[in-house]
Protein backbone atom coordinates (compact mmCIF):
# COMPACT_ATOMS: atom_id res chain seq x y z
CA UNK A 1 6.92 -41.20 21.03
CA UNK A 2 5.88 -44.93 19.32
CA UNK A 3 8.29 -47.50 19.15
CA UNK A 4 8.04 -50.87 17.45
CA UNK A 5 10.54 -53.03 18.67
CA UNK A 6 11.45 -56.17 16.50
CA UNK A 7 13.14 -59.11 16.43
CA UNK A 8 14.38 -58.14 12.46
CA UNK A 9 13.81 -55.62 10.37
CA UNK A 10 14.33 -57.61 7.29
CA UNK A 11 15.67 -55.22 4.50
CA UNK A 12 18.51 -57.54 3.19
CA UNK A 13 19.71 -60.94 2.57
CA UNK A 14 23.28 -62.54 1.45
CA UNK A 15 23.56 -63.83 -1.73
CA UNK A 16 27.28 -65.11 -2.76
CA UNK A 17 28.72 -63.37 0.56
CA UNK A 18 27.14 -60.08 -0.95
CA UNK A 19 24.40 -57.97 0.76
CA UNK A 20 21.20 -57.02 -1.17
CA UNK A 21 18.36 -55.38 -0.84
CA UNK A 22 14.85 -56.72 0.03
CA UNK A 23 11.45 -55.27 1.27
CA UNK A 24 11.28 -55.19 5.03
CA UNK A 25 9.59 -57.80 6.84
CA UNK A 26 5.98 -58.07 6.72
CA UNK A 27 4.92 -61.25 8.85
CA UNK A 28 2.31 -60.73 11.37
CA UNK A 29 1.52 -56.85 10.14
CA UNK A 30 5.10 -55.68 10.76
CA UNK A 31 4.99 -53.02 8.14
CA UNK A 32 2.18 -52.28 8.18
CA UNK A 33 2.83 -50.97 11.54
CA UNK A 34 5.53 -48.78 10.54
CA UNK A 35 3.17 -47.38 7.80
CA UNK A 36 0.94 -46.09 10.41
CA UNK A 37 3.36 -43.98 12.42
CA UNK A 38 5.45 -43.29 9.14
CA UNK A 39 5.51 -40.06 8.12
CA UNK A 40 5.24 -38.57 4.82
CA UNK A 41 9.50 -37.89 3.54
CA UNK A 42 10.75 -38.91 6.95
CA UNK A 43 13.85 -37.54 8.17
CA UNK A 44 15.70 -40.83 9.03
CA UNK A 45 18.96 -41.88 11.62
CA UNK A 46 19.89 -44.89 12.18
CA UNK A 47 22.07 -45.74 15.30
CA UNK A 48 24.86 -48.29 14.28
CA UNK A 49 24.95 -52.07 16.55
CA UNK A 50 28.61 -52.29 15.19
CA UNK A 51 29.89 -48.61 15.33
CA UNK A 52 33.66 -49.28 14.12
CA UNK A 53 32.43 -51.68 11.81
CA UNK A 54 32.55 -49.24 8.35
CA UNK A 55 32.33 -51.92 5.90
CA UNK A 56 29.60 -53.58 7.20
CA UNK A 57 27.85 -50.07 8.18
CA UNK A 58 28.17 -48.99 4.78
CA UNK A 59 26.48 -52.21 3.49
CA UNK A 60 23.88 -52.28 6.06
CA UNK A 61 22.56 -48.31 5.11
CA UNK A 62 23.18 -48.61 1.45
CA UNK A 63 20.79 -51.93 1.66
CA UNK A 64 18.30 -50.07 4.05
CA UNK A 65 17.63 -47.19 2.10
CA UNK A 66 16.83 -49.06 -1.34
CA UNK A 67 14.96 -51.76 1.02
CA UNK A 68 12.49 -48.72 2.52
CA UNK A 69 11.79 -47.21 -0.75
CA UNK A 70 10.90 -50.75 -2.03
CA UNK A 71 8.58 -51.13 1.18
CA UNK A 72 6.94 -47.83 -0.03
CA UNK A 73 8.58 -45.95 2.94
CA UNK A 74 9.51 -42.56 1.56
CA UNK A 75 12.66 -40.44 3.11
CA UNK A 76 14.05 -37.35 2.71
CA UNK A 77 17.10 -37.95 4.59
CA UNK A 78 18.53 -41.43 5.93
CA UNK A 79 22.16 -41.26 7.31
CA UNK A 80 23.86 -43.68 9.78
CA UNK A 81 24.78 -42.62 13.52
CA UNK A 82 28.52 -44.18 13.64
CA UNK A 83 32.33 -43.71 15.12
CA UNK A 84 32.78 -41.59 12.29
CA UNK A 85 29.80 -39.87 12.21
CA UNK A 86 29.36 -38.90 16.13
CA UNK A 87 28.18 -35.80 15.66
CA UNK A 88 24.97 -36.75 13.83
CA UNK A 89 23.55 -37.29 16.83
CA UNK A 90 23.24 -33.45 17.18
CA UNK A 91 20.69 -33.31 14.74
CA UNK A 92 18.27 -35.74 16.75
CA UNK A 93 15.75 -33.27 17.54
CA UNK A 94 15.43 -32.91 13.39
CA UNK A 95 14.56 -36.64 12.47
CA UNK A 96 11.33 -38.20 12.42
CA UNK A 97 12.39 -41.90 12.85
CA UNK A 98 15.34 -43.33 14.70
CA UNK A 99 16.26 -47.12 13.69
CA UNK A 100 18.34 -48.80 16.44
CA UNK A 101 19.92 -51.52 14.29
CA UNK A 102 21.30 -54.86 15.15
CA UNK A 103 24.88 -55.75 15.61
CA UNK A 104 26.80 -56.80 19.56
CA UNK A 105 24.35 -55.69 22.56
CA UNK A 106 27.17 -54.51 24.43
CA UNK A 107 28.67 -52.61 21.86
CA UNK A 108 26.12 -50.81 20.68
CA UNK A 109 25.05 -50.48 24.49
CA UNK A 110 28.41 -48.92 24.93
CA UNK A 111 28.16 -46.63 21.54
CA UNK A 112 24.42 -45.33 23.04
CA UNK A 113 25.94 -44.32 26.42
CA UNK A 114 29.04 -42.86 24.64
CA UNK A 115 26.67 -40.26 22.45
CA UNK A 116 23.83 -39.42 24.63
CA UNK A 117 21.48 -41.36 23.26
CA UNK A 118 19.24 -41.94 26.50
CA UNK A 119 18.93 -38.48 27.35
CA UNK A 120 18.59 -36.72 24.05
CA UNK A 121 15.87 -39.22 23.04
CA UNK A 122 13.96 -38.00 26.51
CA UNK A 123 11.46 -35.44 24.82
CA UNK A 124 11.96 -36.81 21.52
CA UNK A 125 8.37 -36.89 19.85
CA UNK A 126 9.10 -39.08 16.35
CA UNK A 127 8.71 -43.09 15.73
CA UNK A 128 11.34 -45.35 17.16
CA UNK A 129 12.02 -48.94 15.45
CA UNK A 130 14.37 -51.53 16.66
CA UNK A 131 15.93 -54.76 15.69
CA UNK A 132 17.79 -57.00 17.28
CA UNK A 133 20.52 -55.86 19.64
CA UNK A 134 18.70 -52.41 19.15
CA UNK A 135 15.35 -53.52 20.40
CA UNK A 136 17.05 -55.37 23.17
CA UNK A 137 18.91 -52.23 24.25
CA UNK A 138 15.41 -50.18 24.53
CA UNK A 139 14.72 -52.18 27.88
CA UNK A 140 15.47 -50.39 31.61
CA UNK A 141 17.74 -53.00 32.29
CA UNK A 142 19.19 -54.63 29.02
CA UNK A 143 19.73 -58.87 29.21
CA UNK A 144 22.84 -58.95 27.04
CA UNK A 145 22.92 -62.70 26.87
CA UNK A 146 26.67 -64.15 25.43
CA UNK A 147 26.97 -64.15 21.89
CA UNK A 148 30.39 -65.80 21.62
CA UNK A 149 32.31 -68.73 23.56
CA UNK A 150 34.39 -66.23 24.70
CA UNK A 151 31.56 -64.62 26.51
CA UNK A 152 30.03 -67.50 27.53
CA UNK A 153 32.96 -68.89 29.97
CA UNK A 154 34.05 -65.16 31.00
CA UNK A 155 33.05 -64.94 34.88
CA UNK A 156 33.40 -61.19 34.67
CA UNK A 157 30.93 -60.83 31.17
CA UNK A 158 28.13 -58.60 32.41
CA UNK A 159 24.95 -60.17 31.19
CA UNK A 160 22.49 -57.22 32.65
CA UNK A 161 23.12 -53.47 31.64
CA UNK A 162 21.55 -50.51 31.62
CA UNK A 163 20.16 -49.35 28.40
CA UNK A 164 17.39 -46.48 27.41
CA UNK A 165 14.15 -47.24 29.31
CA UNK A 166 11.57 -47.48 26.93
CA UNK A 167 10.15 -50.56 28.35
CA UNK A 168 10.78 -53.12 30.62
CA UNK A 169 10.62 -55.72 28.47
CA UNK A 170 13.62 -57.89 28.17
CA UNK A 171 13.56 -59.03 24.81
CA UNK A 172 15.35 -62.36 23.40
CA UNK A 173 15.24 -61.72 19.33
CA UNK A 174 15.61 -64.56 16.92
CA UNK A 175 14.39 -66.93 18.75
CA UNK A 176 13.89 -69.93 16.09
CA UNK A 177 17.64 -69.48 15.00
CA UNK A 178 18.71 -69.93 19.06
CA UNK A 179 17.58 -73.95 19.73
CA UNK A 180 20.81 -75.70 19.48
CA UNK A 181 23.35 -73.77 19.57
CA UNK A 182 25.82 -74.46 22.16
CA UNK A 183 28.77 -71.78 23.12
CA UNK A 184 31.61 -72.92 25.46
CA UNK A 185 30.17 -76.27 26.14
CA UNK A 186 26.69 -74.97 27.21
CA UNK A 187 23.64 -74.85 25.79
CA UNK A 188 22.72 -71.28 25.01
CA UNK A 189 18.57 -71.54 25.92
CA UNK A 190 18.45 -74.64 28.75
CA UNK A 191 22.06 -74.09 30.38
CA UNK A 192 22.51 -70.26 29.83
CA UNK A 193 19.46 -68.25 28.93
CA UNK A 194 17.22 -70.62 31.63
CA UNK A 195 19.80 -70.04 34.11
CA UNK A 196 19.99 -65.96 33.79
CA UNK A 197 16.12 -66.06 34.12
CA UNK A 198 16.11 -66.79 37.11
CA UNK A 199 14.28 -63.71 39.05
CA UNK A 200 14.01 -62.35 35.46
CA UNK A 201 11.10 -62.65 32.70
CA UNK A 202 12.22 -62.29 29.14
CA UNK A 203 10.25 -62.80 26.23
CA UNK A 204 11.88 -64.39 22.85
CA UNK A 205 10.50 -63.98 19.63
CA UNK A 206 11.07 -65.01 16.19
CA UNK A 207 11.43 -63.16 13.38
CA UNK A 208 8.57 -61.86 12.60
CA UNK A 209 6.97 -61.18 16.03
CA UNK A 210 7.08 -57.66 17.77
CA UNK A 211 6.18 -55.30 19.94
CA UNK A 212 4.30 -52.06 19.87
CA UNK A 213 4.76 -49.05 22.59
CA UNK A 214 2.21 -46.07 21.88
CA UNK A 215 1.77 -44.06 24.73
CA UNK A 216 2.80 -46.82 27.49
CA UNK A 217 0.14 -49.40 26.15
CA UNK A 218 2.76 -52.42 24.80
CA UNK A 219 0.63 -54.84 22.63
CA UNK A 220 3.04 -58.19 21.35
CA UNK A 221 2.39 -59.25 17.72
CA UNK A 222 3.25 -62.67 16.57
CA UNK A 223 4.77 -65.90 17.77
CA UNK A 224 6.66 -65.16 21.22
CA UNK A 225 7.18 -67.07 24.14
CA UNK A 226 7.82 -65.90 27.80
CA UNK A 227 11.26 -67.30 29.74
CA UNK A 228 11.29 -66.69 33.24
CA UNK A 229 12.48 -68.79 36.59
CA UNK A 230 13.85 -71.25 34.13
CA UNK A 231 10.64 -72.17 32.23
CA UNK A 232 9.19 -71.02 28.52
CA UNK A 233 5.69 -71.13 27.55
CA UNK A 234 4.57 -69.70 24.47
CA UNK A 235 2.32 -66.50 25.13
CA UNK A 236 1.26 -65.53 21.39
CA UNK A 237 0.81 -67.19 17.83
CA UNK A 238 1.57 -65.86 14.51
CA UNK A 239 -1.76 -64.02 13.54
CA UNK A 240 -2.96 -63.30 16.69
CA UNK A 241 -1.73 -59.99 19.01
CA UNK A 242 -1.54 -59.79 23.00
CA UNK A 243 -1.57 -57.08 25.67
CA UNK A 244 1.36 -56.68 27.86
């Protein structure tokens, strides 16, 4: 199994409120990454963030699959894993590359435990690619930091879960979008993120940055920046690659 876990994928943007298709992002070698695990006609499934969410699903696939062939990422099939589509999940076994996409951590966290995923992906043998949420769902125990105020000021939110074990990397995706937002009051990195790090190491990236599991070696491409007792220092630059 190789998985390349990312902070985005890229493959669309919003123009007018409407979705389109773009290449996939490829700062700091991204695709060509997934080029060298891809492949030839890849069987594809990709495992919904936002399972009940059909119109945005729909959008999210129909961008994806012009975005891959524009990437020069051939498929042969490329369906979406959703509420409505459960039982795709049966064909696991089949597919040579699982996407994880992005959407609500505990959601999709929820969605994962609800199909199976952990233990039907346990001798799977095909390329693995995350982004966002999905990425941060791959760790052993999943940080599922608040996304809304809601969240933020809910004593009873569960900020750690447990998610599929690929690595024990807590990952905190797009990073340079994150300084200055505040949710119920606090500030999401100094008052909230800081806070849960405590006895925890995380490592946020920006868009753009990644990380690379091939047989248990985890290398981290691009800029990235470790969070852990309450302190950040930056551990990688754009360009340059690091071994975990």
């Amino acid at each position: 199994m190789k998985v390349i876990l990312t902070s985005s994928l890229g493959g669309s943007m919003k123009v007018d409120g409407r979705r389109i298709p773009i290449p996939l992002m490829g700062e700091n070698g991204q695709l060509d990454q997934i080029k060298v695990f891809w492949r030839e006609n890849s069987r594809i499934l990709l495992i919904s963030g936002t399972p009940d969410d059909y119109t945005r699903n729909d959008a999210i696939i129909n961008c994806l699959k012009e975005s891959f062939r524009m990437s020069g990422l051939e498929f042969s099939f490329f369906e979406m894993c959703d509420a409505r589509t459960e039982g795709l999940v049966e064909r696991l076994s089949e597919m040579d590359v699982i996407l994880l996409g992005g959407g609500h951590v505990p959601t999709q966290n929820a969605f994962m435990k609800r199909i199976g995923l952990k233990e039907r992906l346990r001798n799977y043998e095909g390329l693995i690619i995350g982004g966002s949420a999905g990425s941060m769902n791959c760790a052993e125990l999943v940080y599922a930091g608040p996304e809304s105020e809601e969240e933020a000021v809910d004593p009873n939110y569960q900020r750690w879960i447990s998610g599929l074990g690929m690595t024990q990397v807590n990952i905190l995706p797009h990073f340079q979008r994150l300084k200055g937002v505040v949710l119920g009051g606090l500030r999401l990195i100094e008052d909230i993120t800081y806070a849960d790090s405590i006895g925890h190491g995380m490592i946020a990236l920006n868009d753009g940055s990644y990380i690379v599991v091939d047989d248990g070696a985890e290398t981290l491409y691009g800029e990235a920046y470790s969070i852990k007792d309450g302190c950040r220092k930056q551990i990688c630059r754009n360009g340059e690659s690091i071994a975990l």
